[in-house]
Protein backbone atom coordinates (compact mmCIF):
# COMPACT_ATOMS: atom_id res chain seq x y z
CA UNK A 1 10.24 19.47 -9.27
CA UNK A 2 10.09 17.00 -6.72
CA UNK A 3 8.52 13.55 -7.74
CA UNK A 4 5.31 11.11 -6.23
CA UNK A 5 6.56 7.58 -6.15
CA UNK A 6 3.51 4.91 -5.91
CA UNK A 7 4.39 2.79 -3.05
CA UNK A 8 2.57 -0.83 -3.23
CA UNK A 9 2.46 -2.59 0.09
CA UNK A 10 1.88 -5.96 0.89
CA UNK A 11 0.47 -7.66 -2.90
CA UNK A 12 0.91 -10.94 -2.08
CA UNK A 13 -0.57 -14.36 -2.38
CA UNK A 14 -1.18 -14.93 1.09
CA UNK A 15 -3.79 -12.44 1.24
CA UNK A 16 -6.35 -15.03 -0.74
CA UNK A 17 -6.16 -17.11 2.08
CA UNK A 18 -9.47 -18.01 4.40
CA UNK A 19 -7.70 -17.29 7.23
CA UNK A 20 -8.43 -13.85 7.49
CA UNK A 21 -11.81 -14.13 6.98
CA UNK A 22 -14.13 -11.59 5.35
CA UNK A 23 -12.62 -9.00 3.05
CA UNK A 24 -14.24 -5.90 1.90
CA UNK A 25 -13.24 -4.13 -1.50
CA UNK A 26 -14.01 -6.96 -4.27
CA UNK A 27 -12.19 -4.69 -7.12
CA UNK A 28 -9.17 -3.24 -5.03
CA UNK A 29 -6.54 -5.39 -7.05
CA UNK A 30 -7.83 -4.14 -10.41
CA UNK A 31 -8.31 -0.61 -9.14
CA UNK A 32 -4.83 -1.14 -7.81
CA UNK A 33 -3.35 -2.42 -11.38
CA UNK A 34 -4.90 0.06 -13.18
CA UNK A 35 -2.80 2.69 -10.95
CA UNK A 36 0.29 1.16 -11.45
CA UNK A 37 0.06 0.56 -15.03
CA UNK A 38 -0.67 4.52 -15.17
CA UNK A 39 2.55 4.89 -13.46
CA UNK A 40 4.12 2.53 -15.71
CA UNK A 41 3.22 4.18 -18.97
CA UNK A 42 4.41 7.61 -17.60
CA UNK A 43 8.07 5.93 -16.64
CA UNK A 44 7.11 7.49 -12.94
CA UNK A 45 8.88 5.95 -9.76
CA UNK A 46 7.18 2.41 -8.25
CA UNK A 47 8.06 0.82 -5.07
CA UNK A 48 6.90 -2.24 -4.48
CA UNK A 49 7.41 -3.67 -0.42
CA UNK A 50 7.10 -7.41 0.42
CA UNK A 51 6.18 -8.80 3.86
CA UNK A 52 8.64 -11.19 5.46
CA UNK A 53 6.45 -12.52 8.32
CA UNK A 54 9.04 -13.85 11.11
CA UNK A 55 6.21 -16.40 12.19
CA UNK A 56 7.06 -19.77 10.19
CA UNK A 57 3.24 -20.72 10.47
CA UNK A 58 2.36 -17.64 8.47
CA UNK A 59 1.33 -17.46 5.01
CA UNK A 60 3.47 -14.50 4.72
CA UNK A 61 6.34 -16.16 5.91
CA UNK A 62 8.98 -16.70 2.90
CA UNK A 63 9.05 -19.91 2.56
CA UNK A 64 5.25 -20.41 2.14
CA UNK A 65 3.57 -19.99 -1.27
CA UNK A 66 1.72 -16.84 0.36
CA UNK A 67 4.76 -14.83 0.29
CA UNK A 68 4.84 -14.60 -3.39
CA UNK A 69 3.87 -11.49 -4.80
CA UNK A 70 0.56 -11.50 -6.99
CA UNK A 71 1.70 -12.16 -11.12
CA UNK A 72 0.09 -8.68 -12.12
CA UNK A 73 2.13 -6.50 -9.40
CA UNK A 74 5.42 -8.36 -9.77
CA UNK A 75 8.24 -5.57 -9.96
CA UNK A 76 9.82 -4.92 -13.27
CA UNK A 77 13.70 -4.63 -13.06
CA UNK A 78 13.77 -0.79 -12.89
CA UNK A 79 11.57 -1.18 -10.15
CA UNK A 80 12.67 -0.90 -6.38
CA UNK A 81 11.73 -4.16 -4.06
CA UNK A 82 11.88 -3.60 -0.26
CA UNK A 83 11.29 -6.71 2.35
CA UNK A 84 9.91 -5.87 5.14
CA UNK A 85 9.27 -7.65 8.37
CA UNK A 86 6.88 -5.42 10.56
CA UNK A 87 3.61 -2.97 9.69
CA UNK A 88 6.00 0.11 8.85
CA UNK A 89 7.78 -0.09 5.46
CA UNK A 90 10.40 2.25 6.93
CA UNK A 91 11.23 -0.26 9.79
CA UNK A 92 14.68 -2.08 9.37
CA UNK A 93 14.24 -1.42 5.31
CA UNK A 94 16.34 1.27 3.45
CA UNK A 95 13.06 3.17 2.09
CA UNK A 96 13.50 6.21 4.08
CA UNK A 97 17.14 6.64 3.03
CA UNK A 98 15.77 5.53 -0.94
CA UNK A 99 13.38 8.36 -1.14
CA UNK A 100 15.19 11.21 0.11
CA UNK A 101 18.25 9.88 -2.14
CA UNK A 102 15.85 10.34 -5.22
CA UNK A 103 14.12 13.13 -3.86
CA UNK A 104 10.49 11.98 -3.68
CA UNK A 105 8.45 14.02 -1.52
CA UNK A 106 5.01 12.71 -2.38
CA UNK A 107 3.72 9.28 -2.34
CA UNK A 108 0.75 7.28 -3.28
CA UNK A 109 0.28 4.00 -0.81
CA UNK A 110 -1.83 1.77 -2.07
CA UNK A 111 -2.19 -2.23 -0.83
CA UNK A 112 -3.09 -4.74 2.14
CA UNK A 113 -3.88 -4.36 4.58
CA UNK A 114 -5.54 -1.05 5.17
CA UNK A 115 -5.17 -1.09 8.76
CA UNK A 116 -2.26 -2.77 9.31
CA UNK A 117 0.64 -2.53 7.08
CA UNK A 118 -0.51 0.48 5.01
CA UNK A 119 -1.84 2.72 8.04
CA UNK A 120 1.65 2.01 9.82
CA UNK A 121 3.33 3.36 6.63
CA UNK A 122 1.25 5.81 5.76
CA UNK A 123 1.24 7.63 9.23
CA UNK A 124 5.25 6.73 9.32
CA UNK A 125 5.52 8.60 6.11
CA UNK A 126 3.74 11.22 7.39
CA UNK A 127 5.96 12.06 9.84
CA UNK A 128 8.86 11.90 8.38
CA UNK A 129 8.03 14.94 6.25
CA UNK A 130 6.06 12.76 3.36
CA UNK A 131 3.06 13.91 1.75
CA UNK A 132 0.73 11.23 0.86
CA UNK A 133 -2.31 10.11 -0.76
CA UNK A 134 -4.38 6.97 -0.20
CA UNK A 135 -6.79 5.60 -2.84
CA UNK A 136 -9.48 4.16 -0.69
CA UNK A 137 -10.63 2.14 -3.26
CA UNK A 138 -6.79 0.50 -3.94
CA UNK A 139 -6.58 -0.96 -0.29
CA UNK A 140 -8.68 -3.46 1.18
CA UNK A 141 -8.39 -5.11 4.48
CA UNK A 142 -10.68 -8.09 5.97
CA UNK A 143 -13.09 -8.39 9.65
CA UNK A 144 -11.43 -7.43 12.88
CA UNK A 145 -12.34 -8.91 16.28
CA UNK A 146 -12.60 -6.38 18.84
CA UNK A 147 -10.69 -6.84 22.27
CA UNK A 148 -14.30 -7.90 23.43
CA UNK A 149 -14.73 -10.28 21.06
CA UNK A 150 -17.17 -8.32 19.00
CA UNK A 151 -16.99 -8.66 15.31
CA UNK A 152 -16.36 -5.47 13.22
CA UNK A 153 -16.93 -5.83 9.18
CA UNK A 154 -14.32 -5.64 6.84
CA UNK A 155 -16.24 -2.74 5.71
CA UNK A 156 -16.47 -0.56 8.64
CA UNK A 157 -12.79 -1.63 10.00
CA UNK A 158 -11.93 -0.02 6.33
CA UNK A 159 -14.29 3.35 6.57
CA UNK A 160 -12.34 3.56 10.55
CA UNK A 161 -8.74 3.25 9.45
CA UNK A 162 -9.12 5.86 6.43
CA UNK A 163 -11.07 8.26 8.32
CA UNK A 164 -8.14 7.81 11.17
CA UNK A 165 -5.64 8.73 8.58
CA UNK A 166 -7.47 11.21 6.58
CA UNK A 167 -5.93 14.88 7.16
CA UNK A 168 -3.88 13.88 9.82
CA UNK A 169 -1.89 11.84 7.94
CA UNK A 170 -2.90 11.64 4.36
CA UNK A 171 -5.55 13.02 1.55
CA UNK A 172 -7.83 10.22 1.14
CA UNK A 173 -8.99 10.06 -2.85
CA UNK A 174 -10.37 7.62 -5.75
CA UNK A 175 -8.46 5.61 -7.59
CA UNK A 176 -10.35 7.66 -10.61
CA UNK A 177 -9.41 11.07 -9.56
CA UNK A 178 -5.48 9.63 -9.24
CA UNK A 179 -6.03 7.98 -12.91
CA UNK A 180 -7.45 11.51 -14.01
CA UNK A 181 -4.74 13.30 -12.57
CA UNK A 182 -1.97 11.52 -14.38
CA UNK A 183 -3.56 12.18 -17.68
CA UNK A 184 -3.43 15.67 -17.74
CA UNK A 185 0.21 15.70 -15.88
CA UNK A 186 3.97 15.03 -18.04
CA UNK A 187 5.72 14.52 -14.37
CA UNK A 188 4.67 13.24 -11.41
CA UNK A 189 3.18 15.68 -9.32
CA UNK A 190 2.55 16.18 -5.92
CA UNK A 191 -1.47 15.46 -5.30
């Protein structure tokens, strides 16, 4: 039976930082935590990926404080730890070649931001053959300026990217129905 591996993206310091602005999704990280310590208990396979911003100025870059991942989603030593430099967590990374090795078909993406980084991987994974599920409520992203100069919320830039990615490149679910699921389940399932 082939396996769903939770793939984190992105839990890192630099995402408390001002200087994205307004965030939507107050209770992501705990929504988030409470998925991977699911995981966790059940001994199922965890990813976690790590942005290495190329920009020095960047919080995310690694030698700023940002690029630390947060204390609750640090990776435990059974746990694979990708670095990635772009939006796609199958760009210039081994993930692609990881997954198929272990024979995961299914994934769970869950992190920051959900228009950036996660979208990217998400419709990535989806082409390469992956299925995958996104808990809206374990992503979060923050206000977008338009091209215009128009200011979208952090809250509809959020309902936009998961209804972009929902069917065509992902089931969008709760973070609840995910939790549910794993109690009734001895493997890890494909959702």
């Amino acid at each position: 039976m082939s396996q769903t591996c939770l793939l984190l993206i992105d839990f890192q310091k630099a995402y408390s930082h001002s200087l994205w602005g307004k965030r939507n999704n107050p209770n992501m990280e705990k929504n988030a935590y409470q998925l991977l310590q699911g995981w966790r208990e059940k001994a199922w396979p965890v990813v976690h990926v790590q942005h290495s911003s190329i920009n020095m100025e960047s919080p995310l870059h690694s030698s700023s404080s940002g690029f630390d991942i947060l204390d609750d989603f640090r990776p435990l030593r059974n746990e694979k730890q990708i670095i990635k430099h772009v939006n796609s967590a199958f760009i210039d990374t081994d993930l692609d070649l990881y997954l198929k090795k272990e024979k995961y078909t299914s994934l769970v993406v869950m992190g920051f931001t959900t228009n950036h980084c996660v979208s990217a991987t998400v419709r990535m994974a989806s082409d390469l053959g992956y299925e995958v599920t996104v808990p809206f409520d374990a992503t979060a992203c923050f206000e977008t300026y338009s091209y215009d100069g128009s200011l979208f919320s952090a809250e509809i830039v959020q309902s936009l990217s998961l209804a972009n990615l929902h069917r065509e490149f992902s089931t969008i679910a709760s973070t609840e129905s995910l939790l549910s699921s794993l109690l009734r389940l001895s493997k890890p399932a494909i959702f």
